[in-house]
Structure formats: C-alpha cells, structure tokens
Protein backbone atom coordinates (compact mmCIF):
# COMPACT_ATOMS: atom_id res chain seq x y z
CA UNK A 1 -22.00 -17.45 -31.25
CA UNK A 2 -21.79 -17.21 -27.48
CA UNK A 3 -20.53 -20.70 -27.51
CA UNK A 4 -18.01 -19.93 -29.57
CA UNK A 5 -16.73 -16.97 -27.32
CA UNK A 6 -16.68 -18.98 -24.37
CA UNK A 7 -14.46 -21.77 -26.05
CA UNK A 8 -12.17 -19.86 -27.41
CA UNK A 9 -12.17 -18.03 -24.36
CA UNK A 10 -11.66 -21.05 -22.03
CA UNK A 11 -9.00 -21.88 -24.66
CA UNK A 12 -6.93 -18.79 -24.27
CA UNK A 13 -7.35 -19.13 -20.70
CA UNK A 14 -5.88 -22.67 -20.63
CA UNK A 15 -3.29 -22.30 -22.92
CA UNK A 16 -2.09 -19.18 -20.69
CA UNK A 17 -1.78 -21.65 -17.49
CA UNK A 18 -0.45 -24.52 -19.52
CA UNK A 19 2.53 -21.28 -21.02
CA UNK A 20 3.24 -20.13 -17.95
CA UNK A 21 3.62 -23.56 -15.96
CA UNK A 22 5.87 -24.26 -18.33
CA UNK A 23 7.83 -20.76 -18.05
CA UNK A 24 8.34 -21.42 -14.24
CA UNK A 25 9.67 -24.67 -14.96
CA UNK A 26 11.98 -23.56 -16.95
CA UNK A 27 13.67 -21.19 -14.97
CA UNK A 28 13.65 -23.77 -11.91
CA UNK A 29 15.69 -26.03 -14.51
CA UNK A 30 18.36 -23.38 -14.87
CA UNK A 31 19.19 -22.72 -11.34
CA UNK A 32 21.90 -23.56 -9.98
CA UNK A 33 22.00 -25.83 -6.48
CA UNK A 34 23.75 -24.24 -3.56
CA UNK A 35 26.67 -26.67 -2.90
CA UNK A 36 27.24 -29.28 -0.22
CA UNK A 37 30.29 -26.56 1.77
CA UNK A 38 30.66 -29.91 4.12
CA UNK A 39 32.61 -31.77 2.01
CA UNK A 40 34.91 -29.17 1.42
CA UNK A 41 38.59 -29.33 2.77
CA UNK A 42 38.69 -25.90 4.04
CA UNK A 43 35.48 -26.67 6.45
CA UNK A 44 36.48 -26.25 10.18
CA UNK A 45 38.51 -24.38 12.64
CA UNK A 46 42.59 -24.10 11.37
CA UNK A 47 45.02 -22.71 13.33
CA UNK A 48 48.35 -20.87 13.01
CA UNK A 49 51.70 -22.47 14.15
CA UNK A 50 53.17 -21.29 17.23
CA UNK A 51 56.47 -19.12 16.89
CA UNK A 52 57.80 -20.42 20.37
CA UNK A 53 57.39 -24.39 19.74
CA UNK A 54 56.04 -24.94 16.39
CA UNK A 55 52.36 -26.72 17.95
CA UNK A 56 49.08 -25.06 18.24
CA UNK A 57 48.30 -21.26 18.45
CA UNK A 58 45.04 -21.48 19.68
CA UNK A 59 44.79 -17.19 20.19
CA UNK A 60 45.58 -16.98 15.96
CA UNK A 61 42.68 -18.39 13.61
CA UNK A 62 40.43 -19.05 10.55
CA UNK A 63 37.36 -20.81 10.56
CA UNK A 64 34.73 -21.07 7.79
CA UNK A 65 31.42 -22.68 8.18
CA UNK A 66 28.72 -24.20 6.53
CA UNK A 67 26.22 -22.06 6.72
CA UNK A 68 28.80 -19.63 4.77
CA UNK A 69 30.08 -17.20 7.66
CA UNK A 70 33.99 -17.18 8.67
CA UNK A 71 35.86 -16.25 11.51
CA UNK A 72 39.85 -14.83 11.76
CA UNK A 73 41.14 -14.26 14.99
CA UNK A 74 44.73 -13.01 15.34
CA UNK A 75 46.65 -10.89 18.23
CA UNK A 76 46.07 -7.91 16.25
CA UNK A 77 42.59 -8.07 14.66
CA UNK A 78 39.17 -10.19 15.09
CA UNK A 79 37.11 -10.14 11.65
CA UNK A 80 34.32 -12.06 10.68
CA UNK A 81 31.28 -12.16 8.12
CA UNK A 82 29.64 -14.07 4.95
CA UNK A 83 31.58 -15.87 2.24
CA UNK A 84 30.14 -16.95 -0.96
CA UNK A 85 32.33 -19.48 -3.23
CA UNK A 86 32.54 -17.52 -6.72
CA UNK A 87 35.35 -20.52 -8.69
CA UNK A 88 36.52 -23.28 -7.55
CA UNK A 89 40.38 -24.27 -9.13
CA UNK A 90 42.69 -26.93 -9.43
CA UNK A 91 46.27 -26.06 -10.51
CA UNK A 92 49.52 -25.03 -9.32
CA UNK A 93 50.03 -21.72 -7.98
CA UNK A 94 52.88 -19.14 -6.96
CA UNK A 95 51.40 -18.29 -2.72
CA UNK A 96 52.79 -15.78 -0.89
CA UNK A 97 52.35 -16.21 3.03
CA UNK A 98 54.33 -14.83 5.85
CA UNK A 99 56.41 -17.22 7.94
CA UNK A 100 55.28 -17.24 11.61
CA UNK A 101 58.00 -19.22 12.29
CA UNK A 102 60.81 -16.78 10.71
CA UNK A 103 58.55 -13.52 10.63
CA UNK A 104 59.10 -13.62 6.59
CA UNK A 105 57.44 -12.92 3.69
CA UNK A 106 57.73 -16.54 1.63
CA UNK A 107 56.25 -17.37 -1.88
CA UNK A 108 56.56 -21.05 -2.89
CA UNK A 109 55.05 -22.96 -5.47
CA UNK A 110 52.08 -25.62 -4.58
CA UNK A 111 49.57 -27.93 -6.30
CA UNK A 112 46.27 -26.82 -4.77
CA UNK A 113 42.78 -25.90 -4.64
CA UNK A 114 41.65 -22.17 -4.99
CA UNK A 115 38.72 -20.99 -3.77
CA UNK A 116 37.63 -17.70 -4.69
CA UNK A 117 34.97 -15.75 -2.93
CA UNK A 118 32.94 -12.93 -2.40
CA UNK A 119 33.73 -11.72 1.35
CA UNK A 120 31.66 -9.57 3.69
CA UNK A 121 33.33 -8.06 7.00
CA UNK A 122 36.56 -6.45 5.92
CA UNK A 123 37.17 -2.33 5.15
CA UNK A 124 40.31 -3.27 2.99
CA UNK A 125 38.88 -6.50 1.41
CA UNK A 126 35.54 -7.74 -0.97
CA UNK A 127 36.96 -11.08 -1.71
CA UNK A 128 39.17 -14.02 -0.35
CA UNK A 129 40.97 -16.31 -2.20
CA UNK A 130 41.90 -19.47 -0.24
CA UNK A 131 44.76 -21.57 -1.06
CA UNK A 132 44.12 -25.17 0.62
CA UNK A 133 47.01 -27.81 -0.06
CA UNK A 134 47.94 -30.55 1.88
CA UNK A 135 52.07 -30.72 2.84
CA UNK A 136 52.17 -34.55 3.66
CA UNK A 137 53.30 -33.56 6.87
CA UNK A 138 50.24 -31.70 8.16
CA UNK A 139 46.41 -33.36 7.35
CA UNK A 140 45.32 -30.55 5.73
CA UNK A 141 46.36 -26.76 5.63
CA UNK A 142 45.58 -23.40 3.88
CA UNK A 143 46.81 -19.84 3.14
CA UNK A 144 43.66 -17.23 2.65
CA UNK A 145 44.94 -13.67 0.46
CA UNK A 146 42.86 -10.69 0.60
CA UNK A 147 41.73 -8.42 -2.32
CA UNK A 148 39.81 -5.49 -2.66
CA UNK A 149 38.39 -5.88 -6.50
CA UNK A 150 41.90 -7.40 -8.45
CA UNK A 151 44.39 -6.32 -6.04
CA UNK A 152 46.19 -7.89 -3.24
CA UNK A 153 45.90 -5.86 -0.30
CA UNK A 154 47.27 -8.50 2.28
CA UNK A 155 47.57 -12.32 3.20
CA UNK A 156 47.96 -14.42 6.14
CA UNK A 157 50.54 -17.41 7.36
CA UNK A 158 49.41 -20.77 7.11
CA UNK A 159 47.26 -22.22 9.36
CA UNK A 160 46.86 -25.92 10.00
CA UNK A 161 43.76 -28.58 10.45
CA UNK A 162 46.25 -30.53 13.18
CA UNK A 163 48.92 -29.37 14.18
C-alpha cells in the first residue's frame, strides 16, 4: 500500500512539472518579438527646411531612436520622451503639415508609411502618428501629427533626412 502512495504520488508530482513546463512554453510561443526599429526609415536625426534659403535648419528637429525615445526641438518648444510603435501602414493618405517655407497650413495627398504610436512627454498629446514618404527629391522625409486619444491636436512641417 505505501508503495502504491508513493507512485502515484511521484506520478502526480511529475506530471505537474511535465504541465507546467509545457504552460510556460506556451506562453513564450505567443509573444511577440520587439522589432528591429534600425531598419526603419524614420530612424535618425531629420531636420526642418530653412525659411531664409531652403537648406538645413539645424535649431528645428525630430529625432527618434532605437532604443525607442524621441527628440523635437523647435524655436518655440523642446519635447522629448518614449515612443512605442502601436500599427504600422502602407497606403495613401490625405497629410496636413504647415509650410515653413510659405508659413501655410497645406494638406496633399501621398503614398506612405504610417506609424502610429503610443507617445510619452507631451501635456496635449498620448500618441504620434508619423507620416514618412520619400519626394524623389529629398532621400527620405516625414511629417509627425499629434493626438490626444482620436483627435488631432496639432502637427508639424516636414522635416528632411538631407537636405
């Protein structure tokens, strides 16, 4: 009888490890790898156009990272914090972005990539949505809008890879 008890015992106990292994495994299946932000086009210090000549304005910036902070400097504000890429789209889109060059408001249709995200560092924002496109003209350029929740609050000019 004691025999008994102490297989069925050692029994239980096994299959318990073997369930369990098998539970963690599982979930390590599911999960999701953080991606490679690298190899993405918006990676790397872009800059705004100046009014004056059209080149460089090196005192008006974005920069995202890849160790998922970003950086916006601009005459009239300096912001920074975490990102987090939510969706990443393909399409055509309607973007609004203000002109630096006429100091208007200008929406204009453009194949591109939209990438949403979660934003830290902003009182009148939770998420960015960043419009990267490339003109032919310019190697690589983007346009980032700011929402709070669904709504637009504000959005930037374009700012350039080379200018």
């Amino acid at each position: 009888m004691n025999k008994t008890k102490v297989f069925s015992a050692m029994v239980a106990f096994s299959l318990i490890a073997v369930l369990s292994v098998g539970f963690k495994s599982c979930g390590k299946v599911n999960e999701e790898p953080e991606p490679d932000l690298s190899s993405l086009n918006i990676i790397g210090r872009f800059y705004a156009q100046n009014k004056e000549n059209g080149g460089r304005d090196n005192s008006h910036y974005f920069e995202f990272t890849t160790d998922g902070s970003y950086f916006y400097e601009s005459k009239n504000e300096t912001l920074n914090g975490i990102y987090k890429i939510t969706e990443r789209e393909k399409g055509i889109y309607d973007i609004k972005w203000y002109s630096s060059m006429s100091n208007t408001e200008v929406t204009f249709t453009s194949d591109a990539i939209l990438y949403k995200m979660n934003a830290s560092g902003g009182k009148d924002f939770d998420k960015l949505y960043v419009y990267s496109m490339s003109d032919g003209l310019m190697k690589a350029n983007f346009v980032v809008h700011f929402f709070y929740g669904n709504k637009l609050v504000r959005f930037t000019t374009a700012f350039y890879k080379d200018i």
